[in-house]
C-alpha atoms as a PDB file:
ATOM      1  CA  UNK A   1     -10.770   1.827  -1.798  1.00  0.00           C
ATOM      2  CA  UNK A   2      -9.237  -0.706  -4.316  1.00  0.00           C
ATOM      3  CA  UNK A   3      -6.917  -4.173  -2.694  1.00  0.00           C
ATOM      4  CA  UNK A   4      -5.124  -5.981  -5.338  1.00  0.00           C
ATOM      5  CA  UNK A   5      -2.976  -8.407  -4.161  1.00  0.00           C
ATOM      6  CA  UNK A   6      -1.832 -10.767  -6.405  1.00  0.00           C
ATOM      7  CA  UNK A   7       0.697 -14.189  -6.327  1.00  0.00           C
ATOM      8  CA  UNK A   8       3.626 -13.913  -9.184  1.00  0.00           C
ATOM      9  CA  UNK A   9       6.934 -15.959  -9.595  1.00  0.00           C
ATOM     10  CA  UNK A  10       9.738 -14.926  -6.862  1.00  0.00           C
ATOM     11  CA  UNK A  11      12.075 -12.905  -8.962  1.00  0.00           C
ATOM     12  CA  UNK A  12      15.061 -10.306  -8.111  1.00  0.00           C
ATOM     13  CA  UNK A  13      12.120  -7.442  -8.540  1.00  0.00           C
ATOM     14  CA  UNK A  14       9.245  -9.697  -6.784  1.00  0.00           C
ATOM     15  CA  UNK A  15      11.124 -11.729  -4.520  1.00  0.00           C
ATOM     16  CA  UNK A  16       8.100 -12.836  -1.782  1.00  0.00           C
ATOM     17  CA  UNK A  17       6.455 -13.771  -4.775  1.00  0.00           C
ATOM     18  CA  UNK A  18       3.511 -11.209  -4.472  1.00  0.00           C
ATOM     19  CA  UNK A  19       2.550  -8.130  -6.217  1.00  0.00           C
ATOM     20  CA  UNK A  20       0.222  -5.543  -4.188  1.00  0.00           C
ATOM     21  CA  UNK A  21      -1.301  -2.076  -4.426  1.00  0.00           C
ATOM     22  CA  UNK A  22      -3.670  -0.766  -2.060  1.00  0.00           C
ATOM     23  CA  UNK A  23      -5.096   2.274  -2.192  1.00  0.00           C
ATOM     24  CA  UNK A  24      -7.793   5.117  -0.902  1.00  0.00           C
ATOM     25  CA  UNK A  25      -8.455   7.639  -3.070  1.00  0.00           C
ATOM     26  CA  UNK A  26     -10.625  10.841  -2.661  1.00  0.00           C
ATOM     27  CA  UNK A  27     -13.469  11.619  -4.688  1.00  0.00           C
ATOM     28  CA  UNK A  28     -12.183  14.197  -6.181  1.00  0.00           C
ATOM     29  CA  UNK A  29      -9.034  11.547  -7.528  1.00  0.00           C
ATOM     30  CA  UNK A  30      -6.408  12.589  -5.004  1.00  0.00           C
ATOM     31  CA  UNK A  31      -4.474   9.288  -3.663  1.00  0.00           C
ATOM     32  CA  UNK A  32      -4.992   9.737   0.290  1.00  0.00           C
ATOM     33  CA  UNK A  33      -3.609   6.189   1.479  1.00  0.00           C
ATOM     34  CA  UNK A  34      -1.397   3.932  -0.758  1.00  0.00           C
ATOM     35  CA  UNK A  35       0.652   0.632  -0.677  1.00  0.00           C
ATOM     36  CA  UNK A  36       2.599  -0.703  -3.210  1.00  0.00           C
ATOM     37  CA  UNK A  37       5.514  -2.720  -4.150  1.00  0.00           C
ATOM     38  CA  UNK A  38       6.875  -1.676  -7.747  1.00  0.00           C
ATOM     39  CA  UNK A  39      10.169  -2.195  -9.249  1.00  0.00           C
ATOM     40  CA  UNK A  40      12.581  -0.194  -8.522  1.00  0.00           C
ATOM     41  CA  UNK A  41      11.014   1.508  -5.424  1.00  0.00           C
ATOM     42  CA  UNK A  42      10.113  -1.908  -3.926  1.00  0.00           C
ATOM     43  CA  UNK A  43       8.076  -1.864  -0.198  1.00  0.00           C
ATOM     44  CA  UNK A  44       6.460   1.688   0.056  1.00  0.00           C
ATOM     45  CA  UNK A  45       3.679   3.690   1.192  1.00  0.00           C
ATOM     46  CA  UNK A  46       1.778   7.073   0.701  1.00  0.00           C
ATOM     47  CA  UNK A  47      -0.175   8.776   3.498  1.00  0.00           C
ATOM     48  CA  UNK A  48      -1.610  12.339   3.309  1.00  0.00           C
ATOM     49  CA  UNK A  49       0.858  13.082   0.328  1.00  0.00           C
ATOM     50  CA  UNK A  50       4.136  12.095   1.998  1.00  0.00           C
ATOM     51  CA  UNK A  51       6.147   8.849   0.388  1.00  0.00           C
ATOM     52  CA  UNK A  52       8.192   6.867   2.496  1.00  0.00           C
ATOM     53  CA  UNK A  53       9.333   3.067   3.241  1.00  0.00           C
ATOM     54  CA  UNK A  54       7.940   0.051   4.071  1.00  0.00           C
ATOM     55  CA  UNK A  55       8.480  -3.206   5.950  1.00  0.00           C
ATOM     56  CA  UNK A  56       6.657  -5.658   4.731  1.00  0.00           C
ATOM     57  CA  UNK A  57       6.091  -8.566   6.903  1.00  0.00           C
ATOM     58  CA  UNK A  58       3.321 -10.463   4.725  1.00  0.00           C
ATOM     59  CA  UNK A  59      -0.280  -9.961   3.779  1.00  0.00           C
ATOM     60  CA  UNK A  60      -2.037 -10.416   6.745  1.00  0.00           C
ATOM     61  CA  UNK A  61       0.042  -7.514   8.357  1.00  0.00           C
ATOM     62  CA  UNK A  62       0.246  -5.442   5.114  1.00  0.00           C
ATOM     63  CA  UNK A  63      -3.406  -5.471   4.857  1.00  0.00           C
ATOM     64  CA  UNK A  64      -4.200  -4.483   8.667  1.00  0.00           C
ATOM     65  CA  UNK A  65      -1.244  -1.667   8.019  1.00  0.00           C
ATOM     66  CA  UNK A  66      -3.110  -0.273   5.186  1.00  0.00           C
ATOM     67  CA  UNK A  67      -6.346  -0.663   7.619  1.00  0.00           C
ATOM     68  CA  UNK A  68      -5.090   1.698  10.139  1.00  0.00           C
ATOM     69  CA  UNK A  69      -3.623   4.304   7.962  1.00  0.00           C
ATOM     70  CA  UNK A  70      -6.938   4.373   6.445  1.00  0.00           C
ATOM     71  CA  UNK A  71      -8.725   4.946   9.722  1.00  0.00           C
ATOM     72  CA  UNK A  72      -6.765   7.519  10.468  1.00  0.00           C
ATOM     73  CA  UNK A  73      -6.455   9.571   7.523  1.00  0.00           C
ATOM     74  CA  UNK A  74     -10.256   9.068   7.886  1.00  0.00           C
ATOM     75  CA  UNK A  75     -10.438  10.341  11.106  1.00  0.00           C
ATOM     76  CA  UNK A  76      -8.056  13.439  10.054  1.00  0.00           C
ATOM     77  CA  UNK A  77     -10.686  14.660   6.934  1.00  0.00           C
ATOM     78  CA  UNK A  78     -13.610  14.045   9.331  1.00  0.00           C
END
């Protein structure tokens, strides 16, 4: 599992003035849980392969998001 989270000046691409990707990645290199906030895309996730939006409402939140998405992909390749 890899966090980076990382403070950078608001801008029309980074306008909460954070950068983040989280992700959870197999061991055989498949990306099984991802957040991430690039330019153009902006507020996103991956689960289990599928790509879809995201409303961010701050770390604290984004971080316990990525949590449970975690536990239950988890829970899914148990």
């Amino acid at each position: 599992m890899v966090v980076k989270i990382w403070k950078v000046a608001r801008s029309k691409t980074s306008p909460e003035g954070i950068d983040y990707s989280l992700a959870l990645v197999s061991p055989e290199g498949d990306r099984l849980v991802g957040y991430d906030n690039h330019w153009p895309k902006g507020h996103h996730r991956h689960v289990s392969g599928q790509e879809g939006p995201y409303a961010y409402e701050g770390i604290d939140r984004l971080i316990a998001d990525f949590k449970a998405d975690v536990s239950t992909v988890r829970r899914k390749n148990q």
